[in-house]
C-alpha atoms as a PDB file:
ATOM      1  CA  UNK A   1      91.299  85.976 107.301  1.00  0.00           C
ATOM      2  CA  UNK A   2      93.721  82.954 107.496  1.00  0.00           C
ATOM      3  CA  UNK A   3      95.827  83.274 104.672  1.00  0.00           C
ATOM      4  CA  UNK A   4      97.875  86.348 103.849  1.00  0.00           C
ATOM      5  CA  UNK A   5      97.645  87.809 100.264  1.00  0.00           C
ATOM      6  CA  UNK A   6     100.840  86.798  98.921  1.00  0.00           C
ATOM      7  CA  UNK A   7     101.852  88.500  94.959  1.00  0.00           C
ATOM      8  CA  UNK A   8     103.057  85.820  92.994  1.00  0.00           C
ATOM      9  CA  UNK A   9     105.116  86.920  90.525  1.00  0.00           C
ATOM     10  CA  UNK A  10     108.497  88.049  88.699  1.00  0.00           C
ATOM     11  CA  UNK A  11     107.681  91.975  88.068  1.00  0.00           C
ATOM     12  CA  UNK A  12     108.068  94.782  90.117  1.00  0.00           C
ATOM     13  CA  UNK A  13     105.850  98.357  89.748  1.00  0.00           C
ATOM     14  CA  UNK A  14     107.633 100.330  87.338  1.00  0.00           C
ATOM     15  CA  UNK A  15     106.732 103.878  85.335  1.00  0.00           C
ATOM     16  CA  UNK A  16     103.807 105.204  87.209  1.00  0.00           C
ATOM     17  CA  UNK A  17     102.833 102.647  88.756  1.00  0.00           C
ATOM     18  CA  UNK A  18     104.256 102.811  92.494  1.00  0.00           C
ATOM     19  CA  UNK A  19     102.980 105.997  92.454  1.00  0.00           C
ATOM     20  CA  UNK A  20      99.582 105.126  91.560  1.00  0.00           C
ATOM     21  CA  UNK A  21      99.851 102.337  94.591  1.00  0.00           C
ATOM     22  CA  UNK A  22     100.947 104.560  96.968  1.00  0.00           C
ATOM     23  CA  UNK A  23      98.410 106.783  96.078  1.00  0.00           C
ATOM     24  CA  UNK A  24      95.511 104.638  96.280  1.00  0.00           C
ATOM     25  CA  UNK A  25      96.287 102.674  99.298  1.00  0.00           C
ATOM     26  CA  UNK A  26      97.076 105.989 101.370  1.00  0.00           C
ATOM     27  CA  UNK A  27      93.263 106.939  99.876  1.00  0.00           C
ATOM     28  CA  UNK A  28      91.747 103.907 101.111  1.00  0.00           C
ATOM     29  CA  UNK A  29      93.732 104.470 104.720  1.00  0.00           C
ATOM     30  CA  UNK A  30      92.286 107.846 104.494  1.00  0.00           C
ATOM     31  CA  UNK A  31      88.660 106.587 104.345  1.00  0.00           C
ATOM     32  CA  UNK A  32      88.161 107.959 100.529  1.00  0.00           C
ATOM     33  CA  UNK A  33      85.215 105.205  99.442  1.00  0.00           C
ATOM     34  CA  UNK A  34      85.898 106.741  95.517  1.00  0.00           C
ATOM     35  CA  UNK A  35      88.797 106.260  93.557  1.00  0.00           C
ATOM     36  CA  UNK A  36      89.702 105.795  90.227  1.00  0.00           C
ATOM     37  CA  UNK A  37      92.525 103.884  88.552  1.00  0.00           C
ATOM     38  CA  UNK A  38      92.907 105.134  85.187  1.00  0.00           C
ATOM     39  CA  UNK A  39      94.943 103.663  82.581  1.00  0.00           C
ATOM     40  CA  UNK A  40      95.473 102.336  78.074  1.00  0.00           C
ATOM     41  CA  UNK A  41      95.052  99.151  77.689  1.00  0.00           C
ATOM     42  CA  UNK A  42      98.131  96.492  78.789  1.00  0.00           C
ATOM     43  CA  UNK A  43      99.492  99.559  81.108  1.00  0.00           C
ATOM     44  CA  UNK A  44      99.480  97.036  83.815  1.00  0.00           C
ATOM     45  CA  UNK A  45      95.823  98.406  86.038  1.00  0.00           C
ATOM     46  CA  UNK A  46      95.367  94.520  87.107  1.00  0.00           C
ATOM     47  CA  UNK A  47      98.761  93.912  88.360  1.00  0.00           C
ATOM     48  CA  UNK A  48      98.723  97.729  89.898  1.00  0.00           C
ATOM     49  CA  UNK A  49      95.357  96.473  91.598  1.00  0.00           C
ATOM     50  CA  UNK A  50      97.046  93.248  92.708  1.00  0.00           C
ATOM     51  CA  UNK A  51      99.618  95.050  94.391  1.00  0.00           C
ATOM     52  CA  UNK A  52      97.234  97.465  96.383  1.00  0.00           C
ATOM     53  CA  UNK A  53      95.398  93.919  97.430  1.00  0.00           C
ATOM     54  CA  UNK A  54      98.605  92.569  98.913  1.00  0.00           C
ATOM     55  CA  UNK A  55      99.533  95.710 100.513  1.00  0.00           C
ATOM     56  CA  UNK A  56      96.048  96.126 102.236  1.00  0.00           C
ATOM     57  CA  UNK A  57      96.217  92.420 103.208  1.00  0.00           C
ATOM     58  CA  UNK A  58      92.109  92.949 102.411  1.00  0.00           C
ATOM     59  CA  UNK A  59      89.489  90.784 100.518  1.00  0.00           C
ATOM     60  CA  UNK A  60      88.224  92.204  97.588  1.00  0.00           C
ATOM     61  CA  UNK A  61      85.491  93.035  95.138  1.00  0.00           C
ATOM     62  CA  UNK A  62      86.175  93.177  92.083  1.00  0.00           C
ATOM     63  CA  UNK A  63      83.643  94.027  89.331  1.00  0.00           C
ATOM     64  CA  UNK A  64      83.964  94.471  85.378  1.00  0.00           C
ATOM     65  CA  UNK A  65      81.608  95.764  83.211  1.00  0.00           C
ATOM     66  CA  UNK A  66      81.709  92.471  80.572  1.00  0.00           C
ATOM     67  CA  UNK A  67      81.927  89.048  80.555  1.00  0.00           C
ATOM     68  CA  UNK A  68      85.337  88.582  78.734  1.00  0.00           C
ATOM     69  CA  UNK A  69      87.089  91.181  80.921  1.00  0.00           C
ATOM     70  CA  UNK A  70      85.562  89.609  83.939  1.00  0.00           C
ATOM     71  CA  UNK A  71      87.036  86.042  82.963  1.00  0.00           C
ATOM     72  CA  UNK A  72      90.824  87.621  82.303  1.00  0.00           C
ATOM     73  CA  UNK A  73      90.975  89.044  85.574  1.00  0.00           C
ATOM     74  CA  UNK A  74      89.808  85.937  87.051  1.00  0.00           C
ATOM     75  CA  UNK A  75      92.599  84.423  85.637  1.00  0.00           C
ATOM     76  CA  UNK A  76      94.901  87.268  86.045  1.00  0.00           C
ATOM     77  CA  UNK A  77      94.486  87.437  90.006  1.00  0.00           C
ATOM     78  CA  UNK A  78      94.378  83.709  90.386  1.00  0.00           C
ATOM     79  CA  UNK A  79      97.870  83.730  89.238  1.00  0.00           C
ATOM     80  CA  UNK A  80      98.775  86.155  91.227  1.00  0.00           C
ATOM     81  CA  UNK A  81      97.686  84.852  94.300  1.00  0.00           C
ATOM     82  CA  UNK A  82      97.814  81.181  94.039  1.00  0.00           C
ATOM     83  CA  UNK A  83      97.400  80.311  97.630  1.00  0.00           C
ATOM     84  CA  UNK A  84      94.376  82.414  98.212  1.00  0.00           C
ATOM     85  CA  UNK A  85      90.805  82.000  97.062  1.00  0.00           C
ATOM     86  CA  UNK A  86      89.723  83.908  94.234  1.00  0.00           C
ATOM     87  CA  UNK A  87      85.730  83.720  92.684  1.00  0.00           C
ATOM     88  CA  UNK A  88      84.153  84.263  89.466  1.00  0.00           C
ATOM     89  CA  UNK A  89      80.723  85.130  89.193  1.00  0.00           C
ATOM     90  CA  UNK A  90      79.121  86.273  86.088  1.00  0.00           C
ATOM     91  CA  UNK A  91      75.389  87.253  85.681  1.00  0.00           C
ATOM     92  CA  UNK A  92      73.088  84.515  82.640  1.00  0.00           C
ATOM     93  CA  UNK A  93      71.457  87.813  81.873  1.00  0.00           C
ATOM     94  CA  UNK A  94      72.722  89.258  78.762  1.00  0.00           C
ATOM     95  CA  UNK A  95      71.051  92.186  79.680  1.00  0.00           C
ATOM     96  CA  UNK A  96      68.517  93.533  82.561  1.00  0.00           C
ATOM     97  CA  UNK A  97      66.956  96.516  83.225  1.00  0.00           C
ATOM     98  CA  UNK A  98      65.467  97.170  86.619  1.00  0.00           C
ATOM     99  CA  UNK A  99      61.951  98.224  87.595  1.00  0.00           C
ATOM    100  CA  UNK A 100      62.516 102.308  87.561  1.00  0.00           C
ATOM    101  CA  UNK A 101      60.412 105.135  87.937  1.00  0.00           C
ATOM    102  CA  UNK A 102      60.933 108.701  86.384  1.00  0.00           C
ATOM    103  CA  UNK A 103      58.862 111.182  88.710  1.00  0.00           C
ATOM    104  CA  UNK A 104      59.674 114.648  86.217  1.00  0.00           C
ATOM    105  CA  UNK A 105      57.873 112.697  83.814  1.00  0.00           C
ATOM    106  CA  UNK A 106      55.663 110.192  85.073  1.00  0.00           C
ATOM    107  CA  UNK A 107      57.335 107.494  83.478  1.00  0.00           C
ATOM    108  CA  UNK A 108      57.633 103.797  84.873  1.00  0.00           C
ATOM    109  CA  UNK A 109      59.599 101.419  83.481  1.00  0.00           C
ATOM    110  CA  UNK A 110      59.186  97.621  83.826  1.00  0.00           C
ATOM    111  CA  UNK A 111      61.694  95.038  85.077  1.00  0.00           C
ATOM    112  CA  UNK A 112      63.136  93.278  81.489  1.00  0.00           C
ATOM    113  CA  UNK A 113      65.957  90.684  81.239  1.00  0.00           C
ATOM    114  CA  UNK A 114      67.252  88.680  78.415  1.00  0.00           C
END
């Protein structure tokens, strides 16, 4: 990695936040592979997220479960880090459904996108 992760911004962690950071980044420098970051809507999870990013000083992976919310936080961490690369990928499938098999009851399932 040639370029540090540098936050760009004007706001600091406040309410729970630092709390949450600290939290996280000591469980990824304790090996945990699962965490969660809960949190209401506009209660700042991005921006939390960003922070953890800079502190780690590691690329990322970040994955959302739509479109839309994949596109804000595209934007949303390309702001924040102006002088690093960030990618957006998004899937043409509106939906897919991979090739599965249910053993208990015999059931296979064919590959189907849309």
């Amino acid at each position: 990695m040639s370029q540090k992760f540098r936050l760009e911004t004007n706001y600091q962690p406040t309410g729970d936040q630092p709390t949450a950071i600290a939290q996280l980044v000591k469980g990824l420098e304790n090996g945990e592979h699962e965490q969660t970051l809960l949190g209401v809507t506009g209660s700042g999870k991005t921006f939390t997220m960003a922070n953890i990013i800079q502190n780690r000083q590691t690329p990322t992976l970040v994955l959302a479960h739509n479109k839309t919310l994949a596109a804000q936080l595209y934007s949303e961490f390309k702001a924040f880090f102006p002088d690093n690369e960030v990618h957006y990928f998004v899937s043409y499938f509106d939906y897919y459904q991979p090739e599965a098999y249910i053993s208990s009851s015999d059931t296979y399932i064919e590959k189907d996108s849309k």
